[in-house]
C-alpha atoms as a PDB file:
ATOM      1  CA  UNK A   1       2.807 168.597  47.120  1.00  0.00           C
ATOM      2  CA  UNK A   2       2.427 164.640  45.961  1.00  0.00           C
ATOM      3  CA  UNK A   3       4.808 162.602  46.662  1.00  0.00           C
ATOM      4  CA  UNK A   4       6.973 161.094  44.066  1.00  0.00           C
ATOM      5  CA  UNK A   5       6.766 157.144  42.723  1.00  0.00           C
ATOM      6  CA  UNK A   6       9.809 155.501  43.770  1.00  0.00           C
ATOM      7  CA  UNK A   7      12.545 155.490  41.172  1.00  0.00           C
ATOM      8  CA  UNK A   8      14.338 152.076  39.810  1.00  0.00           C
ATOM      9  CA  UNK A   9      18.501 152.464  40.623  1.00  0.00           C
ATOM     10  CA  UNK A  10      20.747 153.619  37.964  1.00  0.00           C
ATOM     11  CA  UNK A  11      21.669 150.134  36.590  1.00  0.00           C
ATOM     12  CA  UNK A  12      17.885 149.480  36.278  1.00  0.00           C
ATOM     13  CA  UNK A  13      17.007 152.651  34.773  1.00  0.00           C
ATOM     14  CA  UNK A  14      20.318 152.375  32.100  1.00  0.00           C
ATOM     15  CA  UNK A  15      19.240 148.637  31.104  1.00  0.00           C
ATOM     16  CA  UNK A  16      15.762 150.152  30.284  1.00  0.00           C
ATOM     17  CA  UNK A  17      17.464 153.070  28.438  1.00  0.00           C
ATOM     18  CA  UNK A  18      19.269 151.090  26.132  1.00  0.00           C
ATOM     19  CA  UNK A  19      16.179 148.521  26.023  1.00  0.00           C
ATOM     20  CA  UNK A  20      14.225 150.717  24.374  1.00  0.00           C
ATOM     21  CA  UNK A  21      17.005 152.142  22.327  1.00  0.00           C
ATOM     22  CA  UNK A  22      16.866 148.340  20.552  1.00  0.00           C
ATOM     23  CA  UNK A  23      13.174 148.183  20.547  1.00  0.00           C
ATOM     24  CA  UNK A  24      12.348 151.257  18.702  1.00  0.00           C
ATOM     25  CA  UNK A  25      15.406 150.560  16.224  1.00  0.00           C
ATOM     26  CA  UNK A  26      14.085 147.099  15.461  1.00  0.00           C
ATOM     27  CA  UNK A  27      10.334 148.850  14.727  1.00  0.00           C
ATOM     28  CA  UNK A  28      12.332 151.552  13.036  1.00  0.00           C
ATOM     29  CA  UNK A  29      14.048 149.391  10.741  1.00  0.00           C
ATOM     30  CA  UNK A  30      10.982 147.130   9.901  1.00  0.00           C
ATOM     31  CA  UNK A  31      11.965 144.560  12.199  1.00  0.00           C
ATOM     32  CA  UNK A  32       8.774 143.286  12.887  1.00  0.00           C
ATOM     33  CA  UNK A  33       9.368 139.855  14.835  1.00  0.00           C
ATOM     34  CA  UNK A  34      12.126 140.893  16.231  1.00  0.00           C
ATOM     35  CA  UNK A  35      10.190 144.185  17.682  1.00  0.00           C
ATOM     36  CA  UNK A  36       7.274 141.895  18.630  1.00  0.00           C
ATOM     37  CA  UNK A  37       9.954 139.910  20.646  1.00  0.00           C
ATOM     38  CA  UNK A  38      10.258 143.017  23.037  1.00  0.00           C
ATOM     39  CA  UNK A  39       6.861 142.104  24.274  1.00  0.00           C
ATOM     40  CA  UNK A  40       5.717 139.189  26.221  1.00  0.00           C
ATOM     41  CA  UNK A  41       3.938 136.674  24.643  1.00  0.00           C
ATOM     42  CA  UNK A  42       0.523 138.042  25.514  1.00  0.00           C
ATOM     43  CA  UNK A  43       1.896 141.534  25.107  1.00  0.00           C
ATOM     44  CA  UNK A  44      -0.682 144.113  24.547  1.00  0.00           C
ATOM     45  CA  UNK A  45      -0.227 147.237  22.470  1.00  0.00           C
ATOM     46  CA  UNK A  46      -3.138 150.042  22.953  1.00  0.00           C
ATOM     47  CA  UNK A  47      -2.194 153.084  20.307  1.00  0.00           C
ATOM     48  CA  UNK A  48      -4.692 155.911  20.502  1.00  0.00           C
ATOM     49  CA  UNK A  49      -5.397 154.988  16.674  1.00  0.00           C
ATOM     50  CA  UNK A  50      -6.863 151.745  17.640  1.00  0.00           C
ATOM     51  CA  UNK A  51      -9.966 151.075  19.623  1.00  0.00           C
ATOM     52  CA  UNK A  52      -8.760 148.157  20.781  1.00  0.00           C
ATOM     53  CA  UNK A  53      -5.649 147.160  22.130  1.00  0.00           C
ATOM     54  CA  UNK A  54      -3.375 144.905  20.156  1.00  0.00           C
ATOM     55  CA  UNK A  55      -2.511 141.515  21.856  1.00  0.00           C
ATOM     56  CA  UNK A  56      -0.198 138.790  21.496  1.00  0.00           C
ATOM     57  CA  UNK A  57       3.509 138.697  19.370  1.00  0.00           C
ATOM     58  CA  UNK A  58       2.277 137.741  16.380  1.00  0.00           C
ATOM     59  CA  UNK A  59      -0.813 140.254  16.274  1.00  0.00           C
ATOM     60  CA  UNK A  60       2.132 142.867  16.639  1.00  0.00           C
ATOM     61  CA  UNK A  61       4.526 141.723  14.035  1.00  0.00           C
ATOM     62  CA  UNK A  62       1.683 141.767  11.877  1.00  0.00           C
ATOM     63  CA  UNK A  63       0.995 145.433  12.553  1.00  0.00           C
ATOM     64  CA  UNK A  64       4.279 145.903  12.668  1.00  0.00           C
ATOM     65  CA  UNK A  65       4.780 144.404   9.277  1.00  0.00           C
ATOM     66  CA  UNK A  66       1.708 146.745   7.965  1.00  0.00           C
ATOM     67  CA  UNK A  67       3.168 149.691   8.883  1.00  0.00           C
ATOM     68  CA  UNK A  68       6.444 149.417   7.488  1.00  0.00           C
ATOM     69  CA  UNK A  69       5.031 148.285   4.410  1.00  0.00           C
ATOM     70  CA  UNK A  70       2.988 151.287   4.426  1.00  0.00           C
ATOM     71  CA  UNK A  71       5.889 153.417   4.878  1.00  0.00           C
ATOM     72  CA  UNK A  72       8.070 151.804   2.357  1.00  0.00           C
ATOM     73  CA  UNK A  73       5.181 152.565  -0.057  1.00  0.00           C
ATOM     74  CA  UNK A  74       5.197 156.031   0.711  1.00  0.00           C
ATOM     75  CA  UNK A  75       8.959 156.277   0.380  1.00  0.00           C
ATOM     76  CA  UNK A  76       9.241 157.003   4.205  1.00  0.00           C
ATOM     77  CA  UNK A  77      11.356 155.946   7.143  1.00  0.00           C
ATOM     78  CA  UNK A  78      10.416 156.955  10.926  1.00  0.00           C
ATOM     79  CA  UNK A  79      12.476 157.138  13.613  1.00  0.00           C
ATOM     80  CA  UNK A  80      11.413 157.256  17.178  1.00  0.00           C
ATOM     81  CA  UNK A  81      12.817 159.476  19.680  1.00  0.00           C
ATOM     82  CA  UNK A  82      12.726 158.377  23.392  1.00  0.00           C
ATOM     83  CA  UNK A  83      13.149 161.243  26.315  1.00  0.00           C
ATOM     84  CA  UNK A  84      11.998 162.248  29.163  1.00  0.00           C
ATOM     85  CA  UNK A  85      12.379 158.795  30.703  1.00  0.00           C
ATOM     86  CA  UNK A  86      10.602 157.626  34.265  1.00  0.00           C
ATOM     87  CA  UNK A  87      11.092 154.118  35.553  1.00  0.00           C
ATOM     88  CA  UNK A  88       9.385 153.014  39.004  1.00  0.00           C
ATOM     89  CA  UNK A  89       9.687 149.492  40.306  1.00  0.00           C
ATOM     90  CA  UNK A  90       6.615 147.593  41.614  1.00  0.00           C
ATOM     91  CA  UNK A  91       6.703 145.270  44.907  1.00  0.00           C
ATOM     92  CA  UNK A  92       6.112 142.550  42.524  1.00  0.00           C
ATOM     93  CA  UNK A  93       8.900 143.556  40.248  1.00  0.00           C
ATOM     94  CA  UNK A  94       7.290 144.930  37.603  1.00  0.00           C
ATOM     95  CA  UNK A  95       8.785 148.583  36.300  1.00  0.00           C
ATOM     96  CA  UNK A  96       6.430 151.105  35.171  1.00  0.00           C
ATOM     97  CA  UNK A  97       8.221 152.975  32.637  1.00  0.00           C
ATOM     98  CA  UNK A  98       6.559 156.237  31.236  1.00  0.00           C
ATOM     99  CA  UNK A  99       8.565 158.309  28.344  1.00  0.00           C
ATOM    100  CA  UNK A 100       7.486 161.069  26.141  1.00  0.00           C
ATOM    101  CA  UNK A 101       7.998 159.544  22.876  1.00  0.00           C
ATOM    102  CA  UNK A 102       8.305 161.767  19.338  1.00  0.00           C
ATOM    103  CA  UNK A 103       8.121 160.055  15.801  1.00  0.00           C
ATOM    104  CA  UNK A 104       9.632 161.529  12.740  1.00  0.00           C
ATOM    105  CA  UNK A 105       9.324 160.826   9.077  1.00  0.00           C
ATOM    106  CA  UNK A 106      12.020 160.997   7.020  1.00  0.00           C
ATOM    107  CA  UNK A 107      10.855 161.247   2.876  1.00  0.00           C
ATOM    108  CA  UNK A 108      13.370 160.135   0.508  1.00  0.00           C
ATOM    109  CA  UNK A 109      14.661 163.351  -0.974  1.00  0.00           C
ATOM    110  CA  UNK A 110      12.891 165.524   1.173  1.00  0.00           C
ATOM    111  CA  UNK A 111      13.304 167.137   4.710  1.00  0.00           C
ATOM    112  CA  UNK A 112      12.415 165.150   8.138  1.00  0.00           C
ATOM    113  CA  UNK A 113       9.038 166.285   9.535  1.00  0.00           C
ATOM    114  CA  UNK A 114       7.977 165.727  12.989  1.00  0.00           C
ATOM    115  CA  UNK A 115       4.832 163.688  12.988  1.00  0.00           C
ATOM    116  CA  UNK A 116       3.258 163.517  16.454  1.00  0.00           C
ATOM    117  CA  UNK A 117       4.411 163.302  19.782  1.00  0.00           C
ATOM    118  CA  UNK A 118       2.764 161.173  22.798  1.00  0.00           C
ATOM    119  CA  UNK A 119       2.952 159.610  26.104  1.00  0.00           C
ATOM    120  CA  UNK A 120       3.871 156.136  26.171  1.00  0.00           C
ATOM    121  CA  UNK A 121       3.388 154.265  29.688  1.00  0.00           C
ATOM    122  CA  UNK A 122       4.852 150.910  29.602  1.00  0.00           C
ATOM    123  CA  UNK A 123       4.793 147.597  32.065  1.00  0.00           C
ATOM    124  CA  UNK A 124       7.797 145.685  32.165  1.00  0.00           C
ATOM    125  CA  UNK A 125       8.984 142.233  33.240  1.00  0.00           C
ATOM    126  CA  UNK A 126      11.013 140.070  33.109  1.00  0.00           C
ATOM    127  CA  UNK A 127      11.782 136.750  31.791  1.00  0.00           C
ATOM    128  CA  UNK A 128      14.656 134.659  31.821  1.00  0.00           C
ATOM    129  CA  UNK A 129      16.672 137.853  32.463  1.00  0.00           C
ATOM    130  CA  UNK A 130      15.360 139.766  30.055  1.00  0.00           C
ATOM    131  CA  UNK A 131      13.263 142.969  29.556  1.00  0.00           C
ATOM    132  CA  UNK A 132       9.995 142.315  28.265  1.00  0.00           C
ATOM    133  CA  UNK A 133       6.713 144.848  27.632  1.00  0.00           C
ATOM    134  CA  UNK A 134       3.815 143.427  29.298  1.00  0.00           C
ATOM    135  CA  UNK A 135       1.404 146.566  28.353  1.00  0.00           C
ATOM    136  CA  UNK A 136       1.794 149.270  26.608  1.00  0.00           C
ATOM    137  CA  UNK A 137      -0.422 152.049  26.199  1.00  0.00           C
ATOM    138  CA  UNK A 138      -0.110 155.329  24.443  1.00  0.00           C
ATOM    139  CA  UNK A 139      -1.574 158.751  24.582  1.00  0.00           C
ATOM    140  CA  UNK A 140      -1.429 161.334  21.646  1.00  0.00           C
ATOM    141  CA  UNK A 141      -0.987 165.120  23.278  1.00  0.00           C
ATOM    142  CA  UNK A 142      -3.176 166.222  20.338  1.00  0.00           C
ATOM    143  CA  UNK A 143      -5.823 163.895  20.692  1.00  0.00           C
ATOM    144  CA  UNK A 144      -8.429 164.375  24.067  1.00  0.00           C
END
């Protein structure tokens, strides 16, 4: 049996719950600055759909901005659901924080569909008291 990653208290673990409650409501919504403002400055993004990773806040509230454009277009909203929740501290404070994350579209006039689901491993910090996504990387459970 391996052991298990240390796990962040309860405070910690409810601030990150309800951190990325906001985050994902702001990309919901097509908040795109204000989503890029969930990651550090030099924040990096790495979606399987990219072969790159995405760096820096306004790189990401570009994307941002192109997807929700894309999905306005297309007479879509998504919503992302976070579960399955782990949160481990770092001895030099960082939290790793690795969710199962599922995205639904929403058509106008039509039903919701579930779109894809993935792995999403973040890094937190942070900065002046306040939750921040170093690096983020995300798996697809379809995708090898």
């Amino acid at each position: 049996m391996t052991a298990l990653a240390p796990t962040a208290p309860a405070d910690v673990y409810a601030e990150v719950q309800h951190f990325y409650a906001r985050q994902m409501r702001h990309l919901d919504s097509g908040e795109a600055e204000i989503w890029a403002g969930t990651f550090t400055e030099d924040g990096s993004f790495a979606p399987p759909s990219r072969p790159e990773p995405v760096r820096g806040r306004p790189a990401l509230a570009a994307g941002a901005r192109q997807s929700a454009a894309a999905l306005a277009a297309r007479g879509e909203i998504q919503r992302h659901w976070v579960a399955m929740l782990t949160v481990a501290p770092a001895a030099d404070g960082t939290l790793t924080a690795e969710s199962q994350v599922t995205l639904v579209v929403v058509p106008r006039g039509g039903p919701a569909r579930l779109d894809l689901v993935c792995v999403c491993r973040d890094v937190l910090v942070r900065e002046a008291g306040e939750l921040l996504v170093r690096e983020r990387v995300v798996t697809r459970d379809d995708q090898p």
